[in-house]
C-alpha atoms as a PDB file:
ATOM      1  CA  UNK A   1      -1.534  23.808 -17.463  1.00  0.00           C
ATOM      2  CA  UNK A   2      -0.382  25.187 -20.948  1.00  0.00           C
ATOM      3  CA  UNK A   3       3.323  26.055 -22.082  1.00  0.00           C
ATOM      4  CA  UNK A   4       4.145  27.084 -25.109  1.00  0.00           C
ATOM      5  CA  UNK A   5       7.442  27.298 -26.203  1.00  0.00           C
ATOM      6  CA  UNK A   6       8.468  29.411 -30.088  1.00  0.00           C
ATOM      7  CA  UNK A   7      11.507  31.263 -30.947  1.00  0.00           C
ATOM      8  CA  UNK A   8      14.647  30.364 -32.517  1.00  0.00           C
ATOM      9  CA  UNK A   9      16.638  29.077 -29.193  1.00  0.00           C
ATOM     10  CA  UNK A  10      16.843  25.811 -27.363  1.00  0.00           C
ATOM     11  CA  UNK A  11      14.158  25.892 -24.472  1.00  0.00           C
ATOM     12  CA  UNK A  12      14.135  23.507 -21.434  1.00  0.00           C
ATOM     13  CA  UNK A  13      10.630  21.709 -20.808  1.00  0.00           C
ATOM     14  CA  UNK A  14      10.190  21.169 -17.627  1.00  0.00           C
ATOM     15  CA  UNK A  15       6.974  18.557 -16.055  1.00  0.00           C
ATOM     16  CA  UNK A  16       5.572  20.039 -13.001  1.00  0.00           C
ATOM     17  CA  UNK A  17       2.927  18.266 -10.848  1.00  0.00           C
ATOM     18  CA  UNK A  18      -0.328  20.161 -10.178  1.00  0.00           C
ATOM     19  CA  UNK A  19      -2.781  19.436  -8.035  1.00  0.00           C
ATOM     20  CA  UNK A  20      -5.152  16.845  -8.834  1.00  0.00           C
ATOM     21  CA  UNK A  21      -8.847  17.316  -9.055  1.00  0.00           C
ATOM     22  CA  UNK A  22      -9.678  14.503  -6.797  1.00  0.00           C
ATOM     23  CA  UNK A  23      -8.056  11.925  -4.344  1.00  0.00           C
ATOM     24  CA  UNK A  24      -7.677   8.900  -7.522  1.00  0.00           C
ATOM     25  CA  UNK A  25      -6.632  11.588 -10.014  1.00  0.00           C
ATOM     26  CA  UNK A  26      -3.204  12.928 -11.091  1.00  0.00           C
ATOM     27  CA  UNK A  27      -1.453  14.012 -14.393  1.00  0.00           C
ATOM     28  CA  UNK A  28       0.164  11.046 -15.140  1.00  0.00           C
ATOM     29  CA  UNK A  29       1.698  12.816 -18.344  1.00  0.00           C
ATOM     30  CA  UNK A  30       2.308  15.784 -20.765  1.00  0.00           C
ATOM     31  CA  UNK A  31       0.488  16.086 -24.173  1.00  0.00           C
ATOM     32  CA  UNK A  32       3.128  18.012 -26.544  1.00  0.00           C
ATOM     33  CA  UNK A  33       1.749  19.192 -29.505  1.00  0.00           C
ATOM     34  CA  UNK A  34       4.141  19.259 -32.526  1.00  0.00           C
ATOM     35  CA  UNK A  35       3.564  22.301 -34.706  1.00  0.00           C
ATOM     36  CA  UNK A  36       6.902  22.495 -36.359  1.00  0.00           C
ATOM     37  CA  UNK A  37       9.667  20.268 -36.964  1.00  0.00           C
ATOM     38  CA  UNK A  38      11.659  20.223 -33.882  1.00  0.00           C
ATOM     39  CA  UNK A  39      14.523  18.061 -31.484  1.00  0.00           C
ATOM     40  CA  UNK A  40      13.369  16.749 -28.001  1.00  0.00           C
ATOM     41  CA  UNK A  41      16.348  15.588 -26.299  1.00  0.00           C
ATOM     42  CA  UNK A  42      15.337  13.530 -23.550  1.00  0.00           C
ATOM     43  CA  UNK A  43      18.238  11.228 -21.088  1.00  0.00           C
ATOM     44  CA  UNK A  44      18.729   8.507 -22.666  1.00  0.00           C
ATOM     45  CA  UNK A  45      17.862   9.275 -26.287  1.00  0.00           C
ATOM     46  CA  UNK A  46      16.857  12.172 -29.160  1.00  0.00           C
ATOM     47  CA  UNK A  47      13.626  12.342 -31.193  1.00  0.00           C
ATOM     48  CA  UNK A  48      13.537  14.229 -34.757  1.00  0.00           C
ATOM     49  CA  UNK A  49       9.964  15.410 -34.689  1.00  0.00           C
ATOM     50  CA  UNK A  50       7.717  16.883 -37.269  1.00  0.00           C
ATOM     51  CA  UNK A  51       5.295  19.467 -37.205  1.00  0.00           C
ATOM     52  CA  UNK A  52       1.900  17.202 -36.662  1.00  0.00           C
ATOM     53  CA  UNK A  53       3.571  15.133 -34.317  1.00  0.00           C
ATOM     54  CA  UNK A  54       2.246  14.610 -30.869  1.00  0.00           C
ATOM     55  CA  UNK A  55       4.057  12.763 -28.041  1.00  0.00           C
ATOM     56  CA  UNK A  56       2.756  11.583 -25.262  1.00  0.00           C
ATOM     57  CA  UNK A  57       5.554  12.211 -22.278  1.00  0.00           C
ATOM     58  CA  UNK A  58       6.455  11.755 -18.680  1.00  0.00           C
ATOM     59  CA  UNK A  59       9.973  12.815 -17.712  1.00  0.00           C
ATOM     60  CA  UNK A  60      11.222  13.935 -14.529  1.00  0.00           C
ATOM     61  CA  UNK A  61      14.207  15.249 -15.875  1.00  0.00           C
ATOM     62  CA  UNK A  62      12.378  17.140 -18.393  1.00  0.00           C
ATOM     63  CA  UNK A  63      13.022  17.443 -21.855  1.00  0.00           C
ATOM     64  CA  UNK A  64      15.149  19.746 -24.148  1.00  0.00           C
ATOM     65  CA  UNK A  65      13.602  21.168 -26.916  1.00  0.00           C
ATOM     66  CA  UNK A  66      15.518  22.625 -30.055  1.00  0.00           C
ATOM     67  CA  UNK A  67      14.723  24.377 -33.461  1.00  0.00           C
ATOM     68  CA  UNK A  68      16.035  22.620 -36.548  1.00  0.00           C
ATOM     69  CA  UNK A  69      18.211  25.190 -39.130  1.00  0.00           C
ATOM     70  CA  UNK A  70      15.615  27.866 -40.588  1.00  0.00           C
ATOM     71  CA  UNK A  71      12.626  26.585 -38.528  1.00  0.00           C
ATOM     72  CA  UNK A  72      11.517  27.988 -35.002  1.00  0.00           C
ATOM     73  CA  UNK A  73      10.171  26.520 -32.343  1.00  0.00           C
ATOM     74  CA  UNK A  74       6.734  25.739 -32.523  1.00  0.00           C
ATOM     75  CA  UNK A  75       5.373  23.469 -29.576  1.00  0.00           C
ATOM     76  CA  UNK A  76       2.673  23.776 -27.093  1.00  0.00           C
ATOM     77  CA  UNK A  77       2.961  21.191 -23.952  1.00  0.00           C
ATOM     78  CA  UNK A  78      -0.898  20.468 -21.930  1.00  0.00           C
ATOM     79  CA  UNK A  79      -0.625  18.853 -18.553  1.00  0.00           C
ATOM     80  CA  UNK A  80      -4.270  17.818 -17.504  1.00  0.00           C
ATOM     81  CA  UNK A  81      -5.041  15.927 -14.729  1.00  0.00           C
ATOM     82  CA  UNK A  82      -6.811  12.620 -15.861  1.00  0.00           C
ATOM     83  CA  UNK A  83      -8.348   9.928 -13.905  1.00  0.00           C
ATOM     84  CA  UNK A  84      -5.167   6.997 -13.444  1.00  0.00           C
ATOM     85  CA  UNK A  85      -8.148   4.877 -14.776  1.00  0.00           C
ATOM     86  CA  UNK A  86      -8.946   6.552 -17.689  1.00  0.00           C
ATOM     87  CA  UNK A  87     -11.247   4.732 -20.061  1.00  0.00           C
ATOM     88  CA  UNK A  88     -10.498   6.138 -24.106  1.00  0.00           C
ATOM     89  CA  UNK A  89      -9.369   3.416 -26.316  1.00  0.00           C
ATOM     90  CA  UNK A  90      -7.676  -0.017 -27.069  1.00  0.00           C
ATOM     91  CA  UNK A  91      -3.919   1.503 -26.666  1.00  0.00           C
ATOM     92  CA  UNK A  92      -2.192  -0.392 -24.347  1.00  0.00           C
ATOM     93  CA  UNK A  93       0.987   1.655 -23.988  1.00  0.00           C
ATOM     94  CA  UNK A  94      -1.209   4.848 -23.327  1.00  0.00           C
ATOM     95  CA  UNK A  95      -3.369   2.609 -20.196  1.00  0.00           C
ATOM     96  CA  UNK A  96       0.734   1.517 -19.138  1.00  0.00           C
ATOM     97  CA  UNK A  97       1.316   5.332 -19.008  1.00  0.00           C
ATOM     98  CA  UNK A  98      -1.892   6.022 -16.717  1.00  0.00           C
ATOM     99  CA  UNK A  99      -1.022   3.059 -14.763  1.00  0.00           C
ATOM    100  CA  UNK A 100       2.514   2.935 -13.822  1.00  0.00           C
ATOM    101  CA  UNK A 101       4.954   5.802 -12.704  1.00  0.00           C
ATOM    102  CA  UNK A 102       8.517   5.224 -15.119  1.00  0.00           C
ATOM    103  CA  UNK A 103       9.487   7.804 -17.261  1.00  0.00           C
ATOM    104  CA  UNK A 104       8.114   6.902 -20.784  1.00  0.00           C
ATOM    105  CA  UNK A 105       7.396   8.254 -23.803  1.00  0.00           C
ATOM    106  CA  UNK A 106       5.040   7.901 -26.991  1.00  0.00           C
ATOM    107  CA  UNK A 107       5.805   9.790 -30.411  1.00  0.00           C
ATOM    108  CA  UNK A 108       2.177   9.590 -32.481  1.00  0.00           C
ATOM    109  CA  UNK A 109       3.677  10.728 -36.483  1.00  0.00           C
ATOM    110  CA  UNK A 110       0.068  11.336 -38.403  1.00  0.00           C
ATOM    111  CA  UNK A 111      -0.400  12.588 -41.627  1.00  0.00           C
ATOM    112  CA  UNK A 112      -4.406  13.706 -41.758  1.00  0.00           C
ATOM    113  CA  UNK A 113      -4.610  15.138 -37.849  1.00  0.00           C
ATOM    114  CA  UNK A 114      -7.132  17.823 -38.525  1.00  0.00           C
ATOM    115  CA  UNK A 115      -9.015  15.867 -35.160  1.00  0.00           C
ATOM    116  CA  UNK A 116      -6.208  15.996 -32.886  1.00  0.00           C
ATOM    117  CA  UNK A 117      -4.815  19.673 -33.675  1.00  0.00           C
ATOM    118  CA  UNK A 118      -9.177  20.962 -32.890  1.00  0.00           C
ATOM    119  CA  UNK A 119      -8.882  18.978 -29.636  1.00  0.00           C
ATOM    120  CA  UNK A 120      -5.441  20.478 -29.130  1.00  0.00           C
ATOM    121  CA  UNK A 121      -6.992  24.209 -29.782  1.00  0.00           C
ATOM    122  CA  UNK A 122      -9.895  23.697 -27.860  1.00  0.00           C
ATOM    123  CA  UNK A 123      -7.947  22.544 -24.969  1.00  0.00           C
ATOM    124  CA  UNK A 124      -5.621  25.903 -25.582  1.00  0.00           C
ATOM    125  CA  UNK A 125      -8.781  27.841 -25.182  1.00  0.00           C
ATOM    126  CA  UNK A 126      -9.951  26.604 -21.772  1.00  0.00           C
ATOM    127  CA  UNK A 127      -6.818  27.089 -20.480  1.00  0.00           C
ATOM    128  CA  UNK A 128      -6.291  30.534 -21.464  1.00  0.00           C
ATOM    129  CA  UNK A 129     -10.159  30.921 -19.817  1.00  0.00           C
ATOM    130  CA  UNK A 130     -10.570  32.558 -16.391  1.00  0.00           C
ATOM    131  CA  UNK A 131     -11.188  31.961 -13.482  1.00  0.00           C
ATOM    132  CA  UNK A 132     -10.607  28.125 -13.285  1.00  0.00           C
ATOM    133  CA  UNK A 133     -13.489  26.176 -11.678  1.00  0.00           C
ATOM    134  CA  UNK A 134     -14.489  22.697 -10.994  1.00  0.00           C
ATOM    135  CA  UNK A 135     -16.763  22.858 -14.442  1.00  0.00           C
ATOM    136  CA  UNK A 136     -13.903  24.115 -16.740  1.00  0.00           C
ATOM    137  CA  UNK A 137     -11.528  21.305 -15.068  1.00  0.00           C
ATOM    138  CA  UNK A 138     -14.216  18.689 -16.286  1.00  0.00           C
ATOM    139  CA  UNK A 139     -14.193  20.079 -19.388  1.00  0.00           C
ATOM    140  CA  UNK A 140     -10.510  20.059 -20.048  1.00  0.00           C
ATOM    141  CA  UNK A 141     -10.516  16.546 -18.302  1.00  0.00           C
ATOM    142  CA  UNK A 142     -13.085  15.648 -21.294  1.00  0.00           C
ATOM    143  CA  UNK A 143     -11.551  16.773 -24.195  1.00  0.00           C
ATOM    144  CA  UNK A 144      -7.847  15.543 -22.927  1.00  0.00           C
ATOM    145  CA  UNK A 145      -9.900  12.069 -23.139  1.00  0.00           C
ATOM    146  CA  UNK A 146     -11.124  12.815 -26.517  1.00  0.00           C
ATOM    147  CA  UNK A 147      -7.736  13.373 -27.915  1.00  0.00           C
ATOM    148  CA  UNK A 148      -6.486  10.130 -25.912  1.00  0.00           C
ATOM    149  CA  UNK A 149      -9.168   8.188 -28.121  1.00  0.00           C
ATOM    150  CA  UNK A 150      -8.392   9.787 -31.207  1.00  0.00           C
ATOM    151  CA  UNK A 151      -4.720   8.855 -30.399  1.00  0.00           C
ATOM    152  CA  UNK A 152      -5.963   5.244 -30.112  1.00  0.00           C
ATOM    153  CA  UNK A 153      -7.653   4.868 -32.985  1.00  0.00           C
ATOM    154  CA  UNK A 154      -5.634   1.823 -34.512  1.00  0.00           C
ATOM    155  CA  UNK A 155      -7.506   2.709 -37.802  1.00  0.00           C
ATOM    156  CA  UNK A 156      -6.334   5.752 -38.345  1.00  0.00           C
ATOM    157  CA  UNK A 157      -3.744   6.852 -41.118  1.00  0.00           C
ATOM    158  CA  UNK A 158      -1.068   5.979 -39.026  1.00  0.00           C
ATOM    159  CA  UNK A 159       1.063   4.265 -37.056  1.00  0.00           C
ATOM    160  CA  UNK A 160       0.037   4.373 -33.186  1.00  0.00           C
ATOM    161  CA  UNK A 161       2.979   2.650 -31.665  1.00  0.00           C
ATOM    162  CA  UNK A 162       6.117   4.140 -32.709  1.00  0.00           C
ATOM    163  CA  UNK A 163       9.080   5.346 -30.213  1.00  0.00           C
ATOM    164  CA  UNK A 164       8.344   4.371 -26.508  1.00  0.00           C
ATOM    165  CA  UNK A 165      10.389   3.365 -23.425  1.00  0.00           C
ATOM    166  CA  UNK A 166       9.319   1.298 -20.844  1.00  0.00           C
ATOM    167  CA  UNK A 167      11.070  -0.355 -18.378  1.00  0.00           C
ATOM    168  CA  UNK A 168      10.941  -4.501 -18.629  1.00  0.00           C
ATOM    169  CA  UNK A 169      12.244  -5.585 -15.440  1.00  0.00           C
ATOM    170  CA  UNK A 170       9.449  -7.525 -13.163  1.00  0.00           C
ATOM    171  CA  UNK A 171       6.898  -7.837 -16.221  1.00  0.00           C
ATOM    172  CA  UNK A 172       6.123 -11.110 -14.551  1.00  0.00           C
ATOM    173  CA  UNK A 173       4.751  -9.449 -11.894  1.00  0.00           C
ATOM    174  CA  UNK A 174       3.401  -6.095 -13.446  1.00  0.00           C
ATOM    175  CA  UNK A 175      -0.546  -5.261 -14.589  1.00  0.00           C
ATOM    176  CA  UNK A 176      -1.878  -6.299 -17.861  1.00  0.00           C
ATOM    177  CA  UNK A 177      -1.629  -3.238 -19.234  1.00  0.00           C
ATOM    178  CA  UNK A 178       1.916  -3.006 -18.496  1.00  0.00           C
ATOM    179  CA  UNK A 179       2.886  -6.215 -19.638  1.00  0.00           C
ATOM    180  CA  UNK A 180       1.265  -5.617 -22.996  1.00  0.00           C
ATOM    181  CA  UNK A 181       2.643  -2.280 -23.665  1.00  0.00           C
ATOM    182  CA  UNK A 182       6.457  -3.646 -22.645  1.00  0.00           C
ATOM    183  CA  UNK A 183       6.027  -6.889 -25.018  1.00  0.00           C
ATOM    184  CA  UNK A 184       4.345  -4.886 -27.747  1.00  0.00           C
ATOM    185  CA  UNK A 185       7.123  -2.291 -27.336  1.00  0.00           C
ATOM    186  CA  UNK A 186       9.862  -4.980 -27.934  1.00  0.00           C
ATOM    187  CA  UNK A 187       7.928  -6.406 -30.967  1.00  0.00           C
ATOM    188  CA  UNK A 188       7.853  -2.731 -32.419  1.00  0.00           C
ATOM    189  CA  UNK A 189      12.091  -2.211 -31.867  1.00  0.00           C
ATOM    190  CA  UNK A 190      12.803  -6.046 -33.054  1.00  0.00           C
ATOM    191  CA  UNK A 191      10.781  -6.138 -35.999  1.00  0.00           C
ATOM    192  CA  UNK A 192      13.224  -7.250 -38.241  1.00  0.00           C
ATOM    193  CA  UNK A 193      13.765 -10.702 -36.648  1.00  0.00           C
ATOM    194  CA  UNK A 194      11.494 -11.323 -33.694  1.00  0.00           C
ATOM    195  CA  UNK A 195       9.727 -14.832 -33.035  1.00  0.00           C
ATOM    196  CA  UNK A 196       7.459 -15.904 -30.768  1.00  0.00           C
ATOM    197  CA  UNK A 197      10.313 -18.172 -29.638  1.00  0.00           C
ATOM    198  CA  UNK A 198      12.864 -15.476 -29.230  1.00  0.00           C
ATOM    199  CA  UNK A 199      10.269 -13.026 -27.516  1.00  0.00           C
ATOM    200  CA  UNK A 200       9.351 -15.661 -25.102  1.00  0.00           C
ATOM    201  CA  UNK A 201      12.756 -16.353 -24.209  1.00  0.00           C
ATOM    202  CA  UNK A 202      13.312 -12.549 -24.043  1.00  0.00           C
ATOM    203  CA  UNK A 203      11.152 -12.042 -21.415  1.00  0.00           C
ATOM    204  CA  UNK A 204      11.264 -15.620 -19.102  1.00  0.00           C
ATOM    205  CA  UNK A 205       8.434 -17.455 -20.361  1.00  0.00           C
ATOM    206  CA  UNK A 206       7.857 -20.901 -22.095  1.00  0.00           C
ATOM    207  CA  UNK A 207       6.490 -20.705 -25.383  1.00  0.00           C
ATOM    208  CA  UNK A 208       3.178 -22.176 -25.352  1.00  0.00           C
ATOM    209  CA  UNK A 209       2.749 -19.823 -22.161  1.00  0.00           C
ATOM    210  CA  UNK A 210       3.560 -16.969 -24.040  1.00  0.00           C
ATOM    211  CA  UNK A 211       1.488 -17.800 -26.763  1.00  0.00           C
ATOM    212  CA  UNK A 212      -1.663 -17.999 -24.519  1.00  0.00           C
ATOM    213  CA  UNK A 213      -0.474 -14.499 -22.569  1.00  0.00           C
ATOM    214  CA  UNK A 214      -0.195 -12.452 -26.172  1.00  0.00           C
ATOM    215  CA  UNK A 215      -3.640 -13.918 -27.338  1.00  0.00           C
ATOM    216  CA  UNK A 216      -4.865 -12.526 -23.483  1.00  0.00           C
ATOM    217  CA  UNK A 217      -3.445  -9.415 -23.839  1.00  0.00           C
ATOM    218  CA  UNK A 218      -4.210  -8.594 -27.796  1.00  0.00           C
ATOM    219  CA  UNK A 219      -7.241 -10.677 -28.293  1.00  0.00           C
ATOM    220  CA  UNK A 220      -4.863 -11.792 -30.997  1.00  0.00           C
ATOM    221  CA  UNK A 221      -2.622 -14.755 -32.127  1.00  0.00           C
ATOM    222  CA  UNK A 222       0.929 -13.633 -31.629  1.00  0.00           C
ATOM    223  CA  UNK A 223       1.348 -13.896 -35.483  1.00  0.00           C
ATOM    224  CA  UNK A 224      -1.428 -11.569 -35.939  1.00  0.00           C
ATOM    225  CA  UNK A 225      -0.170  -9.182 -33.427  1.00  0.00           C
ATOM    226  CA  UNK A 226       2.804  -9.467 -35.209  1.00  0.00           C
ATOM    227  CA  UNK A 227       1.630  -9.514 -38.110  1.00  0.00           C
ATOM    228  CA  UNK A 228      -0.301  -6.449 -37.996  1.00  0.00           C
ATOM    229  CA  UNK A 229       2.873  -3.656 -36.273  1.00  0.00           C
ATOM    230  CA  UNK A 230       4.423  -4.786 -39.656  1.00  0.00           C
ATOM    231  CA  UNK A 231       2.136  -3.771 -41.556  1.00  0.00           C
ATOM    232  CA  UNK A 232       1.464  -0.537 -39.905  1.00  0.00           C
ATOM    233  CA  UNK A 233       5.173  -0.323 -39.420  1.00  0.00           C
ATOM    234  CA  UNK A 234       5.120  -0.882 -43.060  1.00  0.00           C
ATOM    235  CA  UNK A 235       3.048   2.249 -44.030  1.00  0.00           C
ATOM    236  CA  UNK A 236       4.470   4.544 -42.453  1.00  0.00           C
ATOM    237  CA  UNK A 237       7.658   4.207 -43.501  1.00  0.00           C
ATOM    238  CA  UNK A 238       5.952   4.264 -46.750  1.00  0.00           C
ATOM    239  CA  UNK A 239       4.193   7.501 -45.830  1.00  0.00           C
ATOM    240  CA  UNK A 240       7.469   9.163 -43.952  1.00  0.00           C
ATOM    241  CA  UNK A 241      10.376   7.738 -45.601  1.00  0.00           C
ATOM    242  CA  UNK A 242      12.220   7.395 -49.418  1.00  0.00           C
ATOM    243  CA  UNK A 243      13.369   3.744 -48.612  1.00  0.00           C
ATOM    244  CA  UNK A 244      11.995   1.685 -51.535  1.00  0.00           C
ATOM    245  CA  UNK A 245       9.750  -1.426 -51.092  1.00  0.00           C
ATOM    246  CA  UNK A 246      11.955  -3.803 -50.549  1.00  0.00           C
ATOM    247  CA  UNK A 247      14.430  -2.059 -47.997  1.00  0.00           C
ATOM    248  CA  UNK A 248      11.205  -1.589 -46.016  1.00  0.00           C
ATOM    249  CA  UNK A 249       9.961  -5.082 -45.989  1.00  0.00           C
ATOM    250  CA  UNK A 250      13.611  -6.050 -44.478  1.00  0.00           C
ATOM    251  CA  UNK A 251      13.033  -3.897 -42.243  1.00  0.00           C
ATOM    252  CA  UNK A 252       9.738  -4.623 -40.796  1.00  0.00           C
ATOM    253  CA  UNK A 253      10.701  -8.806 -41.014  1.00  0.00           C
ATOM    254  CA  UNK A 254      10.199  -9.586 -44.814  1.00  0.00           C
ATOM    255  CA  UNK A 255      13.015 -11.647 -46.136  1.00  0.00           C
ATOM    256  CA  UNK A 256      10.424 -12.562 -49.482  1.00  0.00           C
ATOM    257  CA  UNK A 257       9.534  -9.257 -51.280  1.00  0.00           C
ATOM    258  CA  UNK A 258       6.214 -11.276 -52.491  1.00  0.00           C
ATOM    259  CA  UNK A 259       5.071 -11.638 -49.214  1.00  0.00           C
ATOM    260  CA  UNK A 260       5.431  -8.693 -47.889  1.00  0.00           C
ATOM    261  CA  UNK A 261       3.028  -7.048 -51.289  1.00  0.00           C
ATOM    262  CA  UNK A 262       0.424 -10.018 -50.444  1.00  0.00           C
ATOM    263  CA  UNK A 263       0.257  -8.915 -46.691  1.00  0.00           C
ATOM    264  CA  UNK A 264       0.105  -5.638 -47.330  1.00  0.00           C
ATOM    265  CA  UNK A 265      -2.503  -5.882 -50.226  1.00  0.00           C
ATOM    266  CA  UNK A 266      -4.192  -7.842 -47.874  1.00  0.00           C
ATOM    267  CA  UNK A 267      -4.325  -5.552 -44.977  1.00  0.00           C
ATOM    268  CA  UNK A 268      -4.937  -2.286 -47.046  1.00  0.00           C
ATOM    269  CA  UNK A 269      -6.074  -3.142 -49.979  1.00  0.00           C
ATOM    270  CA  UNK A 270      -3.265  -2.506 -52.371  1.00  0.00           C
ATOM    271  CA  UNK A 271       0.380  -2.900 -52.839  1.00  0.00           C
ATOM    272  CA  UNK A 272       2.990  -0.852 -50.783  1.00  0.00           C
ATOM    273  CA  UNK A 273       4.099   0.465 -54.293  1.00  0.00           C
ATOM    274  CA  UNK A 274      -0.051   2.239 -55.186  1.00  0.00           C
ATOM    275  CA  UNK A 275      -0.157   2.780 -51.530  1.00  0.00           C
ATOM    276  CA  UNK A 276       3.127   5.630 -51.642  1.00  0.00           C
ATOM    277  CA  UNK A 277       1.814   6.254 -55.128  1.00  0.00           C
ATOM    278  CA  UNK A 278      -1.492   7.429 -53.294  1.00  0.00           C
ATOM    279  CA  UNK A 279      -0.402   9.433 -50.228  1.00  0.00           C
ATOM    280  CA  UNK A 280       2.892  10.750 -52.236  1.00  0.00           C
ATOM    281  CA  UNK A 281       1.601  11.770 -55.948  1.00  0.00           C
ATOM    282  CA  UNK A 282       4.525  12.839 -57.953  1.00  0.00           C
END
């Protein structure tokens, strides 16, 4: 299913279910495609997107959308159905998605998305196609899967965990998949002063216990783990904000300037200060 939604008014997006195409599949989300600057209003909290953007969403309330001052409305929303278990890339909070039934969301801000926009007209074209059969299904199946695993891509020139909400109570208890988006989601919103201490603590468990969970769930040390949102925290904020250097290693934990430029040299091969210099030339 393909809305699109243009114009220079506030439109109301609203998630309807369609029918699967088999018994173990079901559209466990929308795909919205960002191709101008825009507000989603959503319950419990607003998103300022840009054009490029693409958030992954499931919201049974919907989802208001509205055109910023001089710029119309420029959004197309895919609901595919998708196997719930979907196999297209280390992304933990996109398996949560597939897995569980909350209302969540995922806001993907890329700067080079020349991939994701084909896979996003492709997808446009096979729905516009008719009649619908069982082979054109596949195909949209397919290329929804694609666009999943470019979204993964923890390489890529951008952030993949941004904005998200998903619910924490019974983590304990929940899937793997769920328990490492939730923790990974508070890492991501706590930045500035999380610890594996305080993050254990935070969610019921002893230290050490934690410890071994995160290195279960990441294939990391929780330092790494840590360690390496930061970082990609760190460049983006490089690539989508003005804040200077310092500001945004505060921000993303860095009380030493010094270390912050030695991480990120480390990580991407040059200081935070080249790094803007490269992907915003004056």
């Amino acid at each position: 299913m393909l809305q699109t939604f243009t114009g220079d008014k506030p439109q109301h997006l609203k998630l309807v279910e369609s029918t699967p195409v088999s018994a173990t599949s079901r559209i466990p989300f929308a795909i919205v495609q960002c191709r101008s600057a825009c507000e989603m209003r959503l319950p419990a909290r607003s998103l300022d997107l840009r054009a490029g953007d693409i958030v992954l969403l499931r919201a049974s309330q919907g989802a208001d959308l509205l055109p910023l001052a001089g710029t119309p409305l420029d959004v197309r929303v895919f609901q595919i159905a998708m196997a719930k278990d979907s196999d297209f890339g280390p992304n933990e909070q996109i398996a949560s998605m597939l897995a569980t039934a909350e209302d969540a969301h995922i806001v993907f801000r890329r700067i080079d998305h020349r991939l994701c926009d084909g896979y996003c007209d492709q997808l446009k074209r096979l729905e516009e196609t008719a009649p619908t059969d069982a082979v054109l299904n596949y195909e949209k199946s397919t290329l929804a899967h694609l666009l999943l695993t470019e979204l993964s891509r923890a390489k890529f020139n951008a952030m993949m965990i941004i904005e998200s909400a998903f619910p924490e109570e019974a983590v304990r208890y929940a899937p793997r998949t769920h328990q490492a988006a939730v923790i990974l989601n508070y890492m991501t919103t706590n930045l500035a002063k999380v610890t594996l201490a305080s993050a254990a603590t935070h969610f019921g468990y002893e230290p050490n216990y934690f410890s071994r969970l995160t290195r279960q769930l990441y294939h990391r040390s929780f330092t790494e783990q840590l360690r390496f949102i930061r970082m990609h925290q760190a460049r983006k904020l490089l690539e989508l904000t003005t804040q200077n250097v310092a500001d945004i290693a505060l921000a993303v934990g860095y009380k030493n300037p010094a270390n912050f430029d030695r991480h990120f040299k480390r990580a991407f091969g040059q200081s935070p200060t080249a790094y803007r210099r490269s992907v915003k030339p004056q």
